[in-house]
Protein backbone atom coordinates (compact mmCIF):
# COMPACT_ATOMS: atom_id res chain seq x y z
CA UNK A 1 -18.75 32.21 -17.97
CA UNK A 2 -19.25 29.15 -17.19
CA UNK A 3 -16.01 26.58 -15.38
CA UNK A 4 -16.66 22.94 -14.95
CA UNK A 5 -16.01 20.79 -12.44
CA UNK A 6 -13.26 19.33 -14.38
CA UNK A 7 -11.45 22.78 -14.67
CA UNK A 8 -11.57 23.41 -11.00
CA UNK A 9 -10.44 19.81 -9.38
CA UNK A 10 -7.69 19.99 -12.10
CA UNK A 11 -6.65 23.94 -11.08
CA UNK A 12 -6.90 22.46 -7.37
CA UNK A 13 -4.40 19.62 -8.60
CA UNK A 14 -2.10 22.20 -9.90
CA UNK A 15 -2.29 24.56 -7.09
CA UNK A 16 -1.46 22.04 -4.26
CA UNK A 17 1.19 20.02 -5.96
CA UNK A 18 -1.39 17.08 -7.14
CA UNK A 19 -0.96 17.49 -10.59
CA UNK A 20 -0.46 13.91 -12.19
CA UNK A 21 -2.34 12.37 -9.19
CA UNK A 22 -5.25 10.96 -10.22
CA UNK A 23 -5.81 8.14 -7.52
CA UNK A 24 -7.57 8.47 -3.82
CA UNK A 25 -5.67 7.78 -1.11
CA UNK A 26 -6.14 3.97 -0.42
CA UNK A 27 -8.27 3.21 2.75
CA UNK A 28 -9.05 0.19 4.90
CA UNK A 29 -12.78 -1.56 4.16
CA UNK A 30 -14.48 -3.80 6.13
CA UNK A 31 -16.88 -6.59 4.39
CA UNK A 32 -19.84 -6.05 6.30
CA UNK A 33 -23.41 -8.55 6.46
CA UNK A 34 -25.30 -6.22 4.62
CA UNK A 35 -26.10 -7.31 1.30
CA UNK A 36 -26.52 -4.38 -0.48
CA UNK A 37 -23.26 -2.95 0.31
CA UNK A 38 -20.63 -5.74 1.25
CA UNK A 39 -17.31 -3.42 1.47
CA UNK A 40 -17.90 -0.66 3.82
CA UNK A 41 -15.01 1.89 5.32
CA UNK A 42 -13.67 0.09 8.58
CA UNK A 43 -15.77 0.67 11.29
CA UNK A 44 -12.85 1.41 13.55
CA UNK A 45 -12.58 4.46 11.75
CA UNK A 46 -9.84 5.73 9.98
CA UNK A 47 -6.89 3.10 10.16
CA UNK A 48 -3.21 3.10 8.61
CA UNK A 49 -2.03 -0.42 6.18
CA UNK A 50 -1.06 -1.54 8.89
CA UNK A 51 -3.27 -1.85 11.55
CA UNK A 52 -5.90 -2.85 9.02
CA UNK A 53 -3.64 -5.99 7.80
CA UNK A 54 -3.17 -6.64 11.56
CA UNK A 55 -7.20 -6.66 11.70
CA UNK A 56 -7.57 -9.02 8.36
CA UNK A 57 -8.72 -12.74 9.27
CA UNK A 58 -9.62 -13.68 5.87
CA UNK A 59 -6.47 -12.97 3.55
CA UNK A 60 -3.32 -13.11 5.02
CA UNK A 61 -3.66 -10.83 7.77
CA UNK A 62 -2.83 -11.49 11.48
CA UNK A 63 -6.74 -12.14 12.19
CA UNK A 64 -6.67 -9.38 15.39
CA UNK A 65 -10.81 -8.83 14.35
CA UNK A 66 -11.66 -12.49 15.18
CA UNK A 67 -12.88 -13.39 12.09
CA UNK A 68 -13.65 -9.87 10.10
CA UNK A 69 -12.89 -9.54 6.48
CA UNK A 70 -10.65 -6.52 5.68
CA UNK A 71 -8.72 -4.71 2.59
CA UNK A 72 -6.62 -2.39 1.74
CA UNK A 73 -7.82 -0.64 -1.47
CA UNK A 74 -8.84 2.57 -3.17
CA UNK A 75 -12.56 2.22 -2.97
CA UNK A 76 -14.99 -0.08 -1.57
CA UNK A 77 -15.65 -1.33 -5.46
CA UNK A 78 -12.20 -1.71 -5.88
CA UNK A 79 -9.81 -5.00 -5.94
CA UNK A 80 -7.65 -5.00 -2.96
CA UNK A 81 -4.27 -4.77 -2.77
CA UNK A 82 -1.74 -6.94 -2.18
CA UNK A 83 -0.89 -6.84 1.49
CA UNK A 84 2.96 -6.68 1.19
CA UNK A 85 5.16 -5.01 -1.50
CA UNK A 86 8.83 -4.39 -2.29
CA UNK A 87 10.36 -1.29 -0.84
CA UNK A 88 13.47 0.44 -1.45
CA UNK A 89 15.98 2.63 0.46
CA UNK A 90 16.45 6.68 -0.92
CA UNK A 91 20.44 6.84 -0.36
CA UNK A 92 19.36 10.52 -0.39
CA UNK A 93 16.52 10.99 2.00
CA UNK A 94 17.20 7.66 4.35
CA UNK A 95 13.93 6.74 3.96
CA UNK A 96 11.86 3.69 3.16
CA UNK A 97 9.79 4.59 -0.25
CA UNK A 98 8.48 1.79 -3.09
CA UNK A 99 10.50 0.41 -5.03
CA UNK A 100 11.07 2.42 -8.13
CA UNK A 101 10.80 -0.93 -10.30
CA UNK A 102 6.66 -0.92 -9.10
CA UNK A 103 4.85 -3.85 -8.55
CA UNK A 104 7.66 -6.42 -8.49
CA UNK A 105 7.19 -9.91 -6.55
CA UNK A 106 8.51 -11.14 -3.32
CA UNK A 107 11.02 -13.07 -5.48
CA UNK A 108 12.18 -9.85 -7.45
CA UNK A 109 12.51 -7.91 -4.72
CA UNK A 110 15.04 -10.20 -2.81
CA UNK A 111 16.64 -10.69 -6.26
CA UNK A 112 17.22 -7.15 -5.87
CA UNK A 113 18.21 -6.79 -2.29
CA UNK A 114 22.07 -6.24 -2.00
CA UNK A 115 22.00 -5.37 1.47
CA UNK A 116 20.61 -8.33 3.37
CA UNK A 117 22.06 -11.87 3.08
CA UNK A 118 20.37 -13.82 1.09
CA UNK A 119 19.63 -11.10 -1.64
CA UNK A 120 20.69 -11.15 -4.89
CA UNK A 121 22.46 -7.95 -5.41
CA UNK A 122 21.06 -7.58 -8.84
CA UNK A 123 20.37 -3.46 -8.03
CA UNK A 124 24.12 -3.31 -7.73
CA UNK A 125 23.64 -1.92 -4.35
CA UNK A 126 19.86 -0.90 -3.51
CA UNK A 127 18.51 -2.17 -0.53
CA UNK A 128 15.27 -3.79 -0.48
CA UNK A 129 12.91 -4.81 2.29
CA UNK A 130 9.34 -7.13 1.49
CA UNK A 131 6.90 -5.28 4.17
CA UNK A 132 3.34 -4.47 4.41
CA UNK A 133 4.86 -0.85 5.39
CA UNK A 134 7.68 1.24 4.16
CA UNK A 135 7.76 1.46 8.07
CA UNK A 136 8.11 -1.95 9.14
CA UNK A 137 11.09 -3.65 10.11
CA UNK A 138 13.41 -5.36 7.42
CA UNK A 139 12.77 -9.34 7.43
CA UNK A 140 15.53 -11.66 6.13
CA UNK A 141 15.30 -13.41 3.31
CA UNK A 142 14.44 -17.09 3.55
């Protein structure tokens, strides 16, 4: 008998709870000198959104690597993504999460907000934050 590949990573996905999860984990790359392979996995190792937007010196990050070039994205071939999104607060687990709406602009999400001033209450209630982590602090709204 033969089982493919396809049968077992999918019968993994099942078994472990991953079933409907198709994506990698997204990962911090570095855009190294080298030619023939520009984005490269952060040489610092393995590094949270955070600290790899904090490293960034080329697109919006805080510039802590002195001039390296980093991103946040799902593979070295892949376009990276956008260093802060919309997040929203579970009444039920008190917890930071993304905002169920998705991808939703800086605008949106404060149009949503009804908990900060400045927010639009347009959730009727939701509280949103525009962070570069569900962990980071809630900024007000300009």
């Amino acid at each position: 008998m033969k089982i493919s590949k396809g049968f077992i990573a999918a019968a993994f996905a099942v078994a472990t709870g991953f079933a409907g999860t198709t994506a990698m984990a997204d990962s911090c790359f570095w855009m190294s000198t080298d030619s023939g392979n520009p984005w490269v996995p952060a040489p610092q190792g393995d590094v949270d959104k955070d600290k790899c937007f904090a490293l960034d010196s080329c697109d919006g990050g805080k510039g802590e690597s002195g001039g390296g070039c980093y991103k946040w994205a799902a593979s070295a071939d892949a376009p990276r993504e956008p260093w802060y999104s919309c997040f929203w607060l579970n009444n039920q687990t008190n917890e930071w999460v993304p905002a169920p709406q998705g991808m939703v602009s800086e605008g949106q999400c404060q149009a949503l907000d009804s908990c900060q001033t400045g927010g639009g209450g347009q959730s009727g209630g939701g509280c949103y934050k525009w962070t570069v982590s569900a962990t980071d602090p809630q900024n007000q709204w300009d």
